[in-house]
N, C-alpha and C. Protein backbone atom coordinates (compact mmCIF):
# COMPACT_ATOMS: atom_id res chain seq x y z
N UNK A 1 -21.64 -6.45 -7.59
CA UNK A 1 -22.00 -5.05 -7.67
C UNK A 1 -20.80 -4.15 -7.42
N UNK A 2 -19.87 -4.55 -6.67
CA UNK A 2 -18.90 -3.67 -5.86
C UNK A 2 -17.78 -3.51 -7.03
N UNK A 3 -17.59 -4.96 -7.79
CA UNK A 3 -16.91 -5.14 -9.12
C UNK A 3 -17.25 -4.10 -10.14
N UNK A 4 -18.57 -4.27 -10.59
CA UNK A 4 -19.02 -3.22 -11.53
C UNK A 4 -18.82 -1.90 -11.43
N UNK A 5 -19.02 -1.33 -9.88
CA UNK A 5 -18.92 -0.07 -9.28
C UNK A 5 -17.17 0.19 -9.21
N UNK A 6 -16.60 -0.42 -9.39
CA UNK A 6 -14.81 -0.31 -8.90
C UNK A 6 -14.44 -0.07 -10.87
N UNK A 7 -15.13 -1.12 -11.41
CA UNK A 7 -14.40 -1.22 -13.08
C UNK A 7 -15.08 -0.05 -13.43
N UNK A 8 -16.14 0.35 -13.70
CA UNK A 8 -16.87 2.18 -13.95
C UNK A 8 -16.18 3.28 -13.26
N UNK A 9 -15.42 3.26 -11.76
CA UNK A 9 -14.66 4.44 -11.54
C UNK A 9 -13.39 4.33 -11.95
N UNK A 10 -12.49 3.39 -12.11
CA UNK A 10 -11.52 3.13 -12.83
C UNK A 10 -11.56 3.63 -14.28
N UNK A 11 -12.42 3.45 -15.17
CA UNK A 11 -12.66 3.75 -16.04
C UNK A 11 -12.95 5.70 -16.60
N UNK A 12 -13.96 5.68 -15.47
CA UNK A 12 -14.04 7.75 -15.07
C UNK A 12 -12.94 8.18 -14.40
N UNK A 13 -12.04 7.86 -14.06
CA UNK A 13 -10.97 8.38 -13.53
C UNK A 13 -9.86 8.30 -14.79
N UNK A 14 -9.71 7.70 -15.94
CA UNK A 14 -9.16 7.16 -16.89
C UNK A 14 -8.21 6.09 -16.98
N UNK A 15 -8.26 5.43 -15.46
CA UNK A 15 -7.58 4.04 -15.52
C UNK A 15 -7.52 2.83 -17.12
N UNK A 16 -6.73 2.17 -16.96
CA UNK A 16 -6.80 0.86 -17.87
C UNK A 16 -5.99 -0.22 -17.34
N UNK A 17 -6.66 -1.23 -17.91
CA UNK A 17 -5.52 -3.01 -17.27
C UNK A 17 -4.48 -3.13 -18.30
N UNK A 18 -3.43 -3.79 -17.87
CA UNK A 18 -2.81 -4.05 -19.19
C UNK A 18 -2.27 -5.61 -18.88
N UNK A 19 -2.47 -6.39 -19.66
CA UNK A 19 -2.41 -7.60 -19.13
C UNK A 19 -3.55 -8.28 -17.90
N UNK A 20 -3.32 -9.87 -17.72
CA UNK A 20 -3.66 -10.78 -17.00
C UNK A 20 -3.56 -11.66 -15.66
N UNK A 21 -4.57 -12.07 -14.96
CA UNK A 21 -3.59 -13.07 -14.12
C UNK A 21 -4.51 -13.78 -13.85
N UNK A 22 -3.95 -14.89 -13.34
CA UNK A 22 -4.95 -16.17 -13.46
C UNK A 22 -5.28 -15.96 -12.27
N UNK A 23 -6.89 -15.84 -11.48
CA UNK A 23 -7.47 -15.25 -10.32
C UNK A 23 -7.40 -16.90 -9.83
N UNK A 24 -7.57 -17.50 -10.21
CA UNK A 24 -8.15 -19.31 -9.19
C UNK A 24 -6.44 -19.64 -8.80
N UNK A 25 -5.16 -18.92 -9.01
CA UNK A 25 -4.04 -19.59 -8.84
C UNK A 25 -3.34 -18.31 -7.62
N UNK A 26 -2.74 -19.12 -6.11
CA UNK A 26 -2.32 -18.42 -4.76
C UNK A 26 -1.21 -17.66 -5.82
N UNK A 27 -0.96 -16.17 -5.49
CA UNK A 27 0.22 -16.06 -5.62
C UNK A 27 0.60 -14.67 -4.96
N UNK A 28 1.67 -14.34 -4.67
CA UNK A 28 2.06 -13.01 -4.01
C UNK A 28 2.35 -12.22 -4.65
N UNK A 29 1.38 -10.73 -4.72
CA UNK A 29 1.43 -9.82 -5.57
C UNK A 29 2.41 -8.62 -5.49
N UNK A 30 3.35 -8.22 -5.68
CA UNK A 30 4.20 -7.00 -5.64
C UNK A 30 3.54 -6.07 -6.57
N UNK A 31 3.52 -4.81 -5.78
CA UNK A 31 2.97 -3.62 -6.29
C UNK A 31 3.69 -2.63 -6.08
N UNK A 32 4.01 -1.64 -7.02
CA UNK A 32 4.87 -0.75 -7.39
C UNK A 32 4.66 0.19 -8.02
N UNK A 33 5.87 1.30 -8.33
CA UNK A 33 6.23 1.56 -7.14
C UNK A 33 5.60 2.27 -5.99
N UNK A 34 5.57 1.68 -5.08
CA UNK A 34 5.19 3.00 -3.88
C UNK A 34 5.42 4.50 -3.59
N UNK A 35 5.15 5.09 -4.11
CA UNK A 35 5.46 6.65 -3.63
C UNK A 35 4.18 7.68 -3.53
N UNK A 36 3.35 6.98 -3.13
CA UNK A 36 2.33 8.06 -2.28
C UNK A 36 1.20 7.53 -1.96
N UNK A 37 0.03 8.26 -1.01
CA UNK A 37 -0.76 7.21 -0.71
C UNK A 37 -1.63 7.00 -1.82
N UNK A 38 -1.76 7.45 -3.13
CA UNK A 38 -3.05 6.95 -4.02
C UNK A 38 -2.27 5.73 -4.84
N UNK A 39 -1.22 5.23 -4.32
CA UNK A 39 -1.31 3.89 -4.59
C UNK A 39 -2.18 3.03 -3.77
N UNK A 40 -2.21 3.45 -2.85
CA UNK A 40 -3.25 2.16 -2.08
C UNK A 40 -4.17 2.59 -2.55
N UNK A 41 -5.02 3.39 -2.82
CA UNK A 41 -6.36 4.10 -3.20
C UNK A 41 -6.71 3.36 -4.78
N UNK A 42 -5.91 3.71 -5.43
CA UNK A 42 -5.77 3.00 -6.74
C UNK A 42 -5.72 1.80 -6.72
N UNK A 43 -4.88 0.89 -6.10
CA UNK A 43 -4.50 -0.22 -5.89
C UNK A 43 -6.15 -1.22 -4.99
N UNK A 44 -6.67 -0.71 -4.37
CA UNK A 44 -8.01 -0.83 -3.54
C UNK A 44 -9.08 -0.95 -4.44
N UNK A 45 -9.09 0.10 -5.33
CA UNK A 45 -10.25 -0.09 -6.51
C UNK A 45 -10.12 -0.70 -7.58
N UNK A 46 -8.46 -1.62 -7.99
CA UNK A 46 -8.34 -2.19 -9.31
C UNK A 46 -8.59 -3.74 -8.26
N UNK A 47 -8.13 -3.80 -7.33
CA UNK A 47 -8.55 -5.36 -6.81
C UNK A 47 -9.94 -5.43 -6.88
N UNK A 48 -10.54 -4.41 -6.60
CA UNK A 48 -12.02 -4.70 -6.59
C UNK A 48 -12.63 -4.63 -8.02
N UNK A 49 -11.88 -4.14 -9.17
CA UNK A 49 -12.39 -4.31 -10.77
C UNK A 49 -12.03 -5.45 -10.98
N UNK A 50 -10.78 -6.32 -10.44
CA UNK A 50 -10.58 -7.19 -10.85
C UNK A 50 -11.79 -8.91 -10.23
N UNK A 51 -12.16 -8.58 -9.48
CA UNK A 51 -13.11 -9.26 -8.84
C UNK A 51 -12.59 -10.60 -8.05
N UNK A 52 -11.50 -10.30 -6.96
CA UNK A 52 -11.19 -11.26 -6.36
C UNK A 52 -10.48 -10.69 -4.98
N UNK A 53 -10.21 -11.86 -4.29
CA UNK A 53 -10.11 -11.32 -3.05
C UNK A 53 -8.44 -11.24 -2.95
N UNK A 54 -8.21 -10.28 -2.18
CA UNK A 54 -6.44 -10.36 -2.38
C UNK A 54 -6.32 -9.58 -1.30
N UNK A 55 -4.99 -9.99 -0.27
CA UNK A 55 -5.11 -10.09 0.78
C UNK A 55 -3.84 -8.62 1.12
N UNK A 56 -3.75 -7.81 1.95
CA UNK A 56 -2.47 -6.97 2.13
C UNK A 56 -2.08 -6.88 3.37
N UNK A 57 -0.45 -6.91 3.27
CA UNK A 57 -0.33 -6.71 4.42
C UNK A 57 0.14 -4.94 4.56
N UNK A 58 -0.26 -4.52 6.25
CA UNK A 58 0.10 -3.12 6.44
C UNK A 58 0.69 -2.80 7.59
N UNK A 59 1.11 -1.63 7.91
CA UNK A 59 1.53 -0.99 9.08
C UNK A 59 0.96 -1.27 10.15
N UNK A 60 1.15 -1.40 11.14
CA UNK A 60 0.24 -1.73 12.15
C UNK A 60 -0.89 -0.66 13.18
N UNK A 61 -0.18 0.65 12.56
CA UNK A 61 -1.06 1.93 12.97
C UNK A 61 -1.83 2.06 12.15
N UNK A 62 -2.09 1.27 11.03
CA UNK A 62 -3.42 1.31 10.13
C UNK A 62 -4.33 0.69 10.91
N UNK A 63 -4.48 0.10 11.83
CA UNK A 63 -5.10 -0.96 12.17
C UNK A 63 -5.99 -0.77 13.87
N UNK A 64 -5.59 0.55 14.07
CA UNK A 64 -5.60 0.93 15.53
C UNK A 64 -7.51 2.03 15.17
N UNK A 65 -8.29 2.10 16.20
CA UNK A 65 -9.03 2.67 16.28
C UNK A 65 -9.03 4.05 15.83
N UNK A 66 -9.79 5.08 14.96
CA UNK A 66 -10.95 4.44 14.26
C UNK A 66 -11.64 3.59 12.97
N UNK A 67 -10.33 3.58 12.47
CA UNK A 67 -10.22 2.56 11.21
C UNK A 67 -9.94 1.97 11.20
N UNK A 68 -9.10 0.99 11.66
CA UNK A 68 -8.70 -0.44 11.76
C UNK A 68 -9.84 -1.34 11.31
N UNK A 69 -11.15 -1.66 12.27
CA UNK A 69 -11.60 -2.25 11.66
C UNK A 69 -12.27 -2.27 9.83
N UNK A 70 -12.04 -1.30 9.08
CA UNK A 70 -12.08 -0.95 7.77
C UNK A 70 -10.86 -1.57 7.15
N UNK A 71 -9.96 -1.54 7.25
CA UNK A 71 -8.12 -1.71 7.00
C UNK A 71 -8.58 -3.75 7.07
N UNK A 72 -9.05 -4.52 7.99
CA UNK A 72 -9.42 -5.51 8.40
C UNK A 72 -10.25 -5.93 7.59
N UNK A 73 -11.70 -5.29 7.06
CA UNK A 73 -12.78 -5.85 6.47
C UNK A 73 -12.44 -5.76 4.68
N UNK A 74 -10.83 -5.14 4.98
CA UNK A 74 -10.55 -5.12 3.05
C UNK A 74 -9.70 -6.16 2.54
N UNK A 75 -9.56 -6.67 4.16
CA UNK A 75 -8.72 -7.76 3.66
C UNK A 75 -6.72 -7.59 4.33
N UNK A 76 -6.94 -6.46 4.98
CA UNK A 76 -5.64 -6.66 5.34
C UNK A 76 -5.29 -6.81 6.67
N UNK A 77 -4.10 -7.32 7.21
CA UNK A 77 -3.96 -7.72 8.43
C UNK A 77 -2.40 -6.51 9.08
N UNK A 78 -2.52 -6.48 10.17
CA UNK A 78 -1.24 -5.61 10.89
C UNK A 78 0.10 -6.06 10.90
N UNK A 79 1.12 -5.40 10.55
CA UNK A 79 2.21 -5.59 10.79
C UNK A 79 3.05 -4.80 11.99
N UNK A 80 3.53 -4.75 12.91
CA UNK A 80 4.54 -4.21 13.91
C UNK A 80 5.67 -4.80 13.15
N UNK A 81 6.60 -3.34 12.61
CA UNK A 81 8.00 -3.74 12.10
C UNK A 81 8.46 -3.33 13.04
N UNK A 82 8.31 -2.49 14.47
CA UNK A 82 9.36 -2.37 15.65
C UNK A 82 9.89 -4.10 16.12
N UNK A 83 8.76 -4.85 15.17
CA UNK A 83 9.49 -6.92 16.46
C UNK A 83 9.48 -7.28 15.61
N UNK A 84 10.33 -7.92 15.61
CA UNK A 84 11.26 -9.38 15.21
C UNK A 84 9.91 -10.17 15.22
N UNK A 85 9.10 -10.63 14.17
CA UNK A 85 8.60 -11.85 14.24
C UNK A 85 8.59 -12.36 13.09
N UNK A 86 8.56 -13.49 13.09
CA UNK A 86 8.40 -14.23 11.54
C UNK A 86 7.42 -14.30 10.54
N UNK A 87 7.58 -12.86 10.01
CA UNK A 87 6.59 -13.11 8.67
C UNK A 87 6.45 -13.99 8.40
N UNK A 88 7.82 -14.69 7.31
CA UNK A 88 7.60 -15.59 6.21
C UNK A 88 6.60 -16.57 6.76
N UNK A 89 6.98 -17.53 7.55
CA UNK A 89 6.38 -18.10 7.95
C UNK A 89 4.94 -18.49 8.64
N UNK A 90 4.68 -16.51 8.78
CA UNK A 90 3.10 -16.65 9.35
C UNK A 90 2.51 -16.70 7.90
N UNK A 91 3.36 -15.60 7.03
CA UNK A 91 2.56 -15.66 5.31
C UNK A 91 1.65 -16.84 4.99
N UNK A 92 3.67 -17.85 4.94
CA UNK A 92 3.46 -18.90 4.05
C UNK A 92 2.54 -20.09 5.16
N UNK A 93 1.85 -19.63 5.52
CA UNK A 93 1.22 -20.61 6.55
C UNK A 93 -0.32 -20.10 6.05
N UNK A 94 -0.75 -18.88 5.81
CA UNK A 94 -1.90 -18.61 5.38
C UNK A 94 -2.34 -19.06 3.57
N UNK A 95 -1.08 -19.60 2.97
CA UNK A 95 -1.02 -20.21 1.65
C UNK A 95 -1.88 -21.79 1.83
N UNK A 96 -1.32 -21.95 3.00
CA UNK A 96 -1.47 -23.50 3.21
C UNK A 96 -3.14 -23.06 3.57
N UNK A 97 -3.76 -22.87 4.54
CA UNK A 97 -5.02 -22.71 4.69
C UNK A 97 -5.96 -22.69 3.75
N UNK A 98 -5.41 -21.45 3.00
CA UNK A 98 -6.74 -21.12 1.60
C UNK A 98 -5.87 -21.55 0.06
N UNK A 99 -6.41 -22.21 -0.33
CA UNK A 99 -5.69 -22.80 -1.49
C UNK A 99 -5.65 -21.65 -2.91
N UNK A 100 -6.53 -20.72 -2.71
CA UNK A 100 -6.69 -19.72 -3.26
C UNK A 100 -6.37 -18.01 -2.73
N UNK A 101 -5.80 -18.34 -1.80
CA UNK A 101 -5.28 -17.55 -1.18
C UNK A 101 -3.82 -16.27 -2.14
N UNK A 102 -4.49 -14.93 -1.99
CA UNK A 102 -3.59 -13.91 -2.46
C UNK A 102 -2.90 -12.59 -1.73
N UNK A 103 -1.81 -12.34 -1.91
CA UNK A 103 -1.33 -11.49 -1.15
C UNK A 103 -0.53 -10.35 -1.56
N UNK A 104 -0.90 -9.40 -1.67
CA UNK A 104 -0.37 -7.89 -2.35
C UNK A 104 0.46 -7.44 -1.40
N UNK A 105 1.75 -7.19 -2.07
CA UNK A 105 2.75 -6.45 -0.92
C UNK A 105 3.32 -5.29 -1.83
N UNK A 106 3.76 -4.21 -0.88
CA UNK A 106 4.82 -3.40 -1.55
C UNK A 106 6.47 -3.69 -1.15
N UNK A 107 6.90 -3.85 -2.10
CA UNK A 107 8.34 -4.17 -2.01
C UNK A 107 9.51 -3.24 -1.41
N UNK A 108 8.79 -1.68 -1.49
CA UNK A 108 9.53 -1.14 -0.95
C UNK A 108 9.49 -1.28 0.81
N UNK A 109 8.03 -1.26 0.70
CA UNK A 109 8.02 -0.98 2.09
C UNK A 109 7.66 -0.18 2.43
N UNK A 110 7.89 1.17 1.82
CA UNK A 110 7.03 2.17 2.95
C UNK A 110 7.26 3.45 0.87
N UNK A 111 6.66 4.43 1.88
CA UNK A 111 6.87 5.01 0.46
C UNK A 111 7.60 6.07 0.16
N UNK A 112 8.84 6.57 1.31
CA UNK A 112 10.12 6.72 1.04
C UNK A 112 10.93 6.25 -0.37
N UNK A 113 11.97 7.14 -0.53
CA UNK A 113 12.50 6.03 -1.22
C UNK A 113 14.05 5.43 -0.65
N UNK A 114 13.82 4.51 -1.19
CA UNK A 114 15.03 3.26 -0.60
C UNK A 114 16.09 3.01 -1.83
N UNK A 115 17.34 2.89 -0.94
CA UNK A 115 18.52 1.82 -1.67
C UNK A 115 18.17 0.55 -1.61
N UNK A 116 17.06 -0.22 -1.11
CA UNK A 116 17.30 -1.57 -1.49
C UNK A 116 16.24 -2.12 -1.25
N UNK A 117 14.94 -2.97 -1.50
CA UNK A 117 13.49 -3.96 -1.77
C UNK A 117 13.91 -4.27 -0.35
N UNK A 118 12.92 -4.49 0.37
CA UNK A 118 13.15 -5.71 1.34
C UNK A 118 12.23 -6.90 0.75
N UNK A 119 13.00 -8.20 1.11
CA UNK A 119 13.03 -9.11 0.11
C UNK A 119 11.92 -10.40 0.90
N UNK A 120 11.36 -9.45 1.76
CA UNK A 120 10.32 -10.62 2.47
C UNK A 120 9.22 -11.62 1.53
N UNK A 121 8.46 -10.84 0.57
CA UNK A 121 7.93 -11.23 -0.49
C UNK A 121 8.35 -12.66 -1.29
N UNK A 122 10.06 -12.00 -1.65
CA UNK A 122 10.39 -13.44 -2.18
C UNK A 122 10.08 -14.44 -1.79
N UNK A 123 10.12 -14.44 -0.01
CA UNK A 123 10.97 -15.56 0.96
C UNK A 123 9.76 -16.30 0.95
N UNK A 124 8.65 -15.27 1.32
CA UNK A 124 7.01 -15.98 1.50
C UNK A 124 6.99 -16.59 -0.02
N UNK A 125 7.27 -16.16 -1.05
CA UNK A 125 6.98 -17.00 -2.46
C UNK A 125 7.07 -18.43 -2.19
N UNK A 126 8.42 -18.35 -2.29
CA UNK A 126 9.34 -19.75 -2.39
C UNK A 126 8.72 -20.63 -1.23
N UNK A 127 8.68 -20.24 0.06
CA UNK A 127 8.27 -21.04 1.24
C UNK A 127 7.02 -21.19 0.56
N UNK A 128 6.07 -20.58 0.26
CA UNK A 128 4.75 -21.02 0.28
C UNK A 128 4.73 -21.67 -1.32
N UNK A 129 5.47 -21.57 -1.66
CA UNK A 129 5.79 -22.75 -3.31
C UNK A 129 4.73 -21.67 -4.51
N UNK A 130 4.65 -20.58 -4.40
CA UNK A 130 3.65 -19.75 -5.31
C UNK A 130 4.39 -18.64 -6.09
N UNK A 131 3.81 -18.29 -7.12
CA UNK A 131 4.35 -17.33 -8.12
C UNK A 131 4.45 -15.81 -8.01
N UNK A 132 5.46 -15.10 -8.46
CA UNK A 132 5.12 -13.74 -7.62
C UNK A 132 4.59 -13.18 -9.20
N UNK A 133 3.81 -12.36 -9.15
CA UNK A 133 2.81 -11.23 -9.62
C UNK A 133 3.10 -10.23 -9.59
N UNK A 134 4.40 -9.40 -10.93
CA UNK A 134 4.08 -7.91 -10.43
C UNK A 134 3.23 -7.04 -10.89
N UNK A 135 2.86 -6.57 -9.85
CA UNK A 135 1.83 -5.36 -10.74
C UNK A 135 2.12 -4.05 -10.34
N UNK A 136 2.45 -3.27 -11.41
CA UNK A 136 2.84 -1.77 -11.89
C UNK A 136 1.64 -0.61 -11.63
N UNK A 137 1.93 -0.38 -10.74
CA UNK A 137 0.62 1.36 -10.76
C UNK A 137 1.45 2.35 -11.20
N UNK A 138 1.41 2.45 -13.40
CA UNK A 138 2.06 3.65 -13.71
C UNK A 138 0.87 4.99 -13.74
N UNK A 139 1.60 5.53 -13.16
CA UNK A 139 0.62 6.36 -13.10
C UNK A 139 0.24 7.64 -14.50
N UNK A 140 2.03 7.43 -15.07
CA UNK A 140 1.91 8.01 -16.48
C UNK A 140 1.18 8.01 -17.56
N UNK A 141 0.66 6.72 -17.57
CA UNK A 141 0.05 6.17 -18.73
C UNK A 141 -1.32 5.96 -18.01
N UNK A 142 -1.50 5.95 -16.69
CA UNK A 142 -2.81 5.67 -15.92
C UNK A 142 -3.00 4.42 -16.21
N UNK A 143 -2.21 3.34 -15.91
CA UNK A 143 -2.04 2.18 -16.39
C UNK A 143 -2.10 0.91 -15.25
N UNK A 144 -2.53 -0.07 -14.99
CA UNK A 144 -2.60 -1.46 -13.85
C UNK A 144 -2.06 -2.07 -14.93
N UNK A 145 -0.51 -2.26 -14.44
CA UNK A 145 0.15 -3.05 -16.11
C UNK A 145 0.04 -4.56 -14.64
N UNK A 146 -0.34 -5.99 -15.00
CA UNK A 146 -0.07 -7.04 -14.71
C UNK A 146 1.00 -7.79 -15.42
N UNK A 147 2.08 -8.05 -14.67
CA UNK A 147 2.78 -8.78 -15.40
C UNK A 147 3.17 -10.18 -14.98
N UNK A 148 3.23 -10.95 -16.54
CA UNK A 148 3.11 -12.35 -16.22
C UNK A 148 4.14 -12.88 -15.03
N UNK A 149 3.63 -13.58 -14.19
CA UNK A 149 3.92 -14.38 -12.54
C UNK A 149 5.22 -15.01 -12.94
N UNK A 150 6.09 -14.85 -11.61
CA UNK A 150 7.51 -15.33 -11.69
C UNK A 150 7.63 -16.59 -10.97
N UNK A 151 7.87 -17.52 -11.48
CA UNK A 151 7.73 -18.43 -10.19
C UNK A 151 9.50 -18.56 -9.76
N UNK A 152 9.36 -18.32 -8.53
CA UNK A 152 10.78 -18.28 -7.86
C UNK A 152 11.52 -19.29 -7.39
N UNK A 153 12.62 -19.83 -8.37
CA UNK A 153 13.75 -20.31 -8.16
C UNK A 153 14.46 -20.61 -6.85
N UNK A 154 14.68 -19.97 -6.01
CA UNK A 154 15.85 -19.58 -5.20
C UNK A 154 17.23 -18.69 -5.59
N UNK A 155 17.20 -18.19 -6.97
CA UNK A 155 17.88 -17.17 -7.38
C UNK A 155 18.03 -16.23 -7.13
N UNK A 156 17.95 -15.79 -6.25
CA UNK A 156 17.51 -14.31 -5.47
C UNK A 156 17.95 -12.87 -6.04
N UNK A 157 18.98 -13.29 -5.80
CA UNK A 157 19.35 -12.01 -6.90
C UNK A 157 19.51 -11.67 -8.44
N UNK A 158 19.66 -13.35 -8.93
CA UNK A 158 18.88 -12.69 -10.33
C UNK A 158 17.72 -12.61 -10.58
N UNK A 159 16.51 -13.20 -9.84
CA UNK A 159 15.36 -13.00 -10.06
C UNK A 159 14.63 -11.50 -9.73
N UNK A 160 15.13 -11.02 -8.65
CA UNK A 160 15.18 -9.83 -7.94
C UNK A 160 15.25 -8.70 -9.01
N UNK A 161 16.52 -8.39 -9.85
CA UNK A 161 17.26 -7.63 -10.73
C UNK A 161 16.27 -7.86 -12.00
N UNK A 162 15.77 -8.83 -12.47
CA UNK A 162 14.17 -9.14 -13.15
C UNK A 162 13.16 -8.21 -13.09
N UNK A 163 12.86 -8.51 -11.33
CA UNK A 163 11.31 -7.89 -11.19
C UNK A 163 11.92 -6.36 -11.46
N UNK A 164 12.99 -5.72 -10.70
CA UNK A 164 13.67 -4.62 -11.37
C UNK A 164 13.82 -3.52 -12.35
N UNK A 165 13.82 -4.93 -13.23
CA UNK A 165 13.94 -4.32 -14.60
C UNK A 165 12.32 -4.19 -15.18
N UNK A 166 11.28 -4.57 -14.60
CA UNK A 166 10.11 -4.37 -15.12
C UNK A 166 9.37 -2.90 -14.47
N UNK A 167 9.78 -2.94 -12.75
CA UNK A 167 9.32 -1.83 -12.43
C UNK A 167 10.38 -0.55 -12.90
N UNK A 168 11.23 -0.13 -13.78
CA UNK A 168 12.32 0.63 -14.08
C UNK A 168 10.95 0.84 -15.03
N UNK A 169 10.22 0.14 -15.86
CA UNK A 169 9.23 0.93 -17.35
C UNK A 169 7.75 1.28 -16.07
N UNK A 170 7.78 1.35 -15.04
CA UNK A 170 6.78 2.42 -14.32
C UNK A 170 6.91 3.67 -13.78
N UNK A 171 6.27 4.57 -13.89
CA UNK A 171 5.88 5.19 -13.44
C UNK A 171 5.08 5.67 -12.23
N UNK A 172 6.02 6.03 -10.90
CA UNK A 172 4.95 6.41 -9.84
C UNK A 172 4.16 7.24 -9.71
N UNK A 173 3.53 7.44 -9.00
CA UNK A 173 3.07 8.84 -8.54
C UNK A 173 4.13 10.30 -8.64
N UNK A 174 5.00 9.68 -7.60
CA UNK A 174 6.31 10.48 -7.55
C UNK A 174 7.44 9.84 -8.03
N UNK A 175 7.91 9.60 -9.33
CA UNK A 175 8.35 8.89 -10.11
C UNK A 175 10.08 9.56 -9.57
N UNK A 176 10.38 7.93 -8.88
CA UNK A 176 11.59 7.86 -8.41
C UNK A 176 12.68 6.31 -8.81
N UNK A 177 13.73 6.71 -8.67
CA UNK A 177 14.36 5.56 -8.87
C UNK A 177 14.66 4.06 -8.48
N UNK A 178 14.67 3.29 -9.24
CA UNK A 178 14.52 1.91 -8.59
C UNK A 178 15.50 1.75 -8.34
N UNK A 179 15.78 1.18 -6.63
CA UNK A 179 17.28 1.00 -6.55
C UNK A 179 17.69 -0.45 -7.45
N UNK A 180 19.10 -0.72 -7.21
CA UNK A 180 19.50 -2.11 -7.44
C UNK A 180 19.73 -2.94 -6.69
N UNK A 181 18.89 -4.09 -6.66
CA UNK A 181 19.36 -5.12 -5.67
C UNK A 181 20.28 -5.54 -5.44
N UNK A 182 20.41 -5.39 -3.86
CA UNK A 182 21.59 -6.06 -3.26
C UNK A 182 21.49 -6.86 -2.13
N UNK A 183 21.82 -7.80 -2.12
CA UNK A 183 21.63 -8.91 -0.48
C UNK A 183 21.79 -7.99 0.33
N UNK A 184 20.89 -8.52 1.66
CA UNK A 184 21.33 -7.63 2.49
C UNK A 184 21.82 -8.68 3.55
N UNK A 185 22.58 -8.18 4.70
CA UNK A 185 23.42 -9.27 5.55
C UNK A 185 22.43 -9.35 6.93
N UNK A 186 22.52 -10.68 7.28
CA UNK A 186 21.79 -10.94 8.26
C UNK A 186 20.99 -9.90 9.07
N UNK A 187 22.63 -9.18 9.73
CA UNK A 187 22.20 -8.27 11.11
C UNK A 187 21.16 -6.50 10.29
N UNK A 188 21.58 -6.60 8.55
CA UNK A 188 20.62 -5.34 8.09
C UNK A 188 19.33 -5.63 7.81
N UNK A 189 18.61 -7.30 7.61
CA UNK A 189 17.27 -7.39 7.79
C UNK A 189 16.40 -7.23 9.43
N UNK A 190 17.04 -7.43 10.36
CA UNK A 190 16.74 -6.94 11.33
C UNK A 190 16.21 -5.35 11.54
C-alpha cells in the first residue's frame, strides 16, 4: 500500500525513474547530489515507489528526541562524526547479516558544498564485496536517474572520477559543482 501511495505522489509531484536496479542484489547506494533537504524528502518517497527496503545512514542529531525514533523506523541508523569509529567495518558487517541488505549514502556528506567525496562508501563496497549504485536526484528534469552498479575494483581513484563523471549530468536542487577527486591523506580523513 505504502508502495502504491509513494509511486502516485511521485508521479503528482511530476517525478520519473530512469533506469533499473536489481532489488534481491546487497549493494551501496550513492545519492546525489546533496544540496538541500528535499533530497532526503524525495529520496524517502522514491525508496518507497521502488518497493524495497534500503537502509541510510545519518547525522546523529537526527536521531535524538522527538524524532529519532521516526529517522529509526525508516530504516536509518546514527552517525557521531565528532568520533573516530569504524564505519567501514560496522557497514560491512551489516552486509554479512542480511544477505539482502541495502545502503543509501550521500557522498558528499553533508549538503554544503565540498572540494572532495568522502570516500567511506567505497571502502564499505569493496569490504563488504557489493556493487555501488548511483542514483541521481536531478531535480531539472524531475528525474530518479538509476545508474547501472559499479562493482569496485580497488581503483579508487579511477573508479571515483567515474561515479564523477555521471553525477556532473545531475542536477541538484541547488545545482553546484562536482568537485574532483582527490585522495585524501591519512591525518585529512580524520
Amino acid at each position: 500500500m505504502l508502495n502504491t501511495l509513494c509511486v502516485r505522489l511521485l508521479r503528482l509531484l511530476g517525478w520519473t525513474f530512469e533506469g533499473q536496479f536489481d532489488k534481491a542484489q546487497p549493494c551501496v547506494m550513492i545519492v546525489g547530489p546533496h544540496t538541500s533537504n528535499w533530497d532526503f524528502i524525495i529520496g524517502i518517497i522514491a525508496r518507497s515507489a521502488l518497493g524495497t527496503k534500503i537502509h541510510f545512514l545519518g547525522k546523529h542529531q537526527l536521531f535524538i528526541a522527538p524524532w529519532g525514533w521516526l529517522f529509526r523506523a525508516m530504516g536509518g541508523s546514527p552517525v557521531d562524526r565528532r568520533k573516530h569509529n569504524n564505519l567501514v567495518d560496522a557497514a560491512a558487517q551489516l552486509f554479512q547479516q542480511d544477505p539482502n541488505y541495502k545502503l543509501a549514502l550521500a557522498p558528499e556528506g553533508t549538503r554544503s558544498p565540498v572540494t572532495r567525496w568522502k570516500s567511506g562508501f567505497y571502502h564499505i563496497a569493496v569490504k563488504a564485496q557489493v556493487d555501488i549504485v548511483p542514483v541521481g536526484l536531478d531535480f531539472g528534469r524531475k528525474t530518479i536517474v538509476l545508474s547501472p552498479p559499479l562493482a569496485p575494483t580497488g581503483n579508487i581513484e579511477a573508479e571515483m572520477n567515474q561515479l564523477m563523471d555521471f553525477y556532473r549530468t545531475i542536477t541538484g536542487y541547488r545545482p553546484k559543482n562536482i568537485p574532483v577527486y582527490q585522495l585524501q591523506s591519512p591525518t585529512e580523513r580524520r
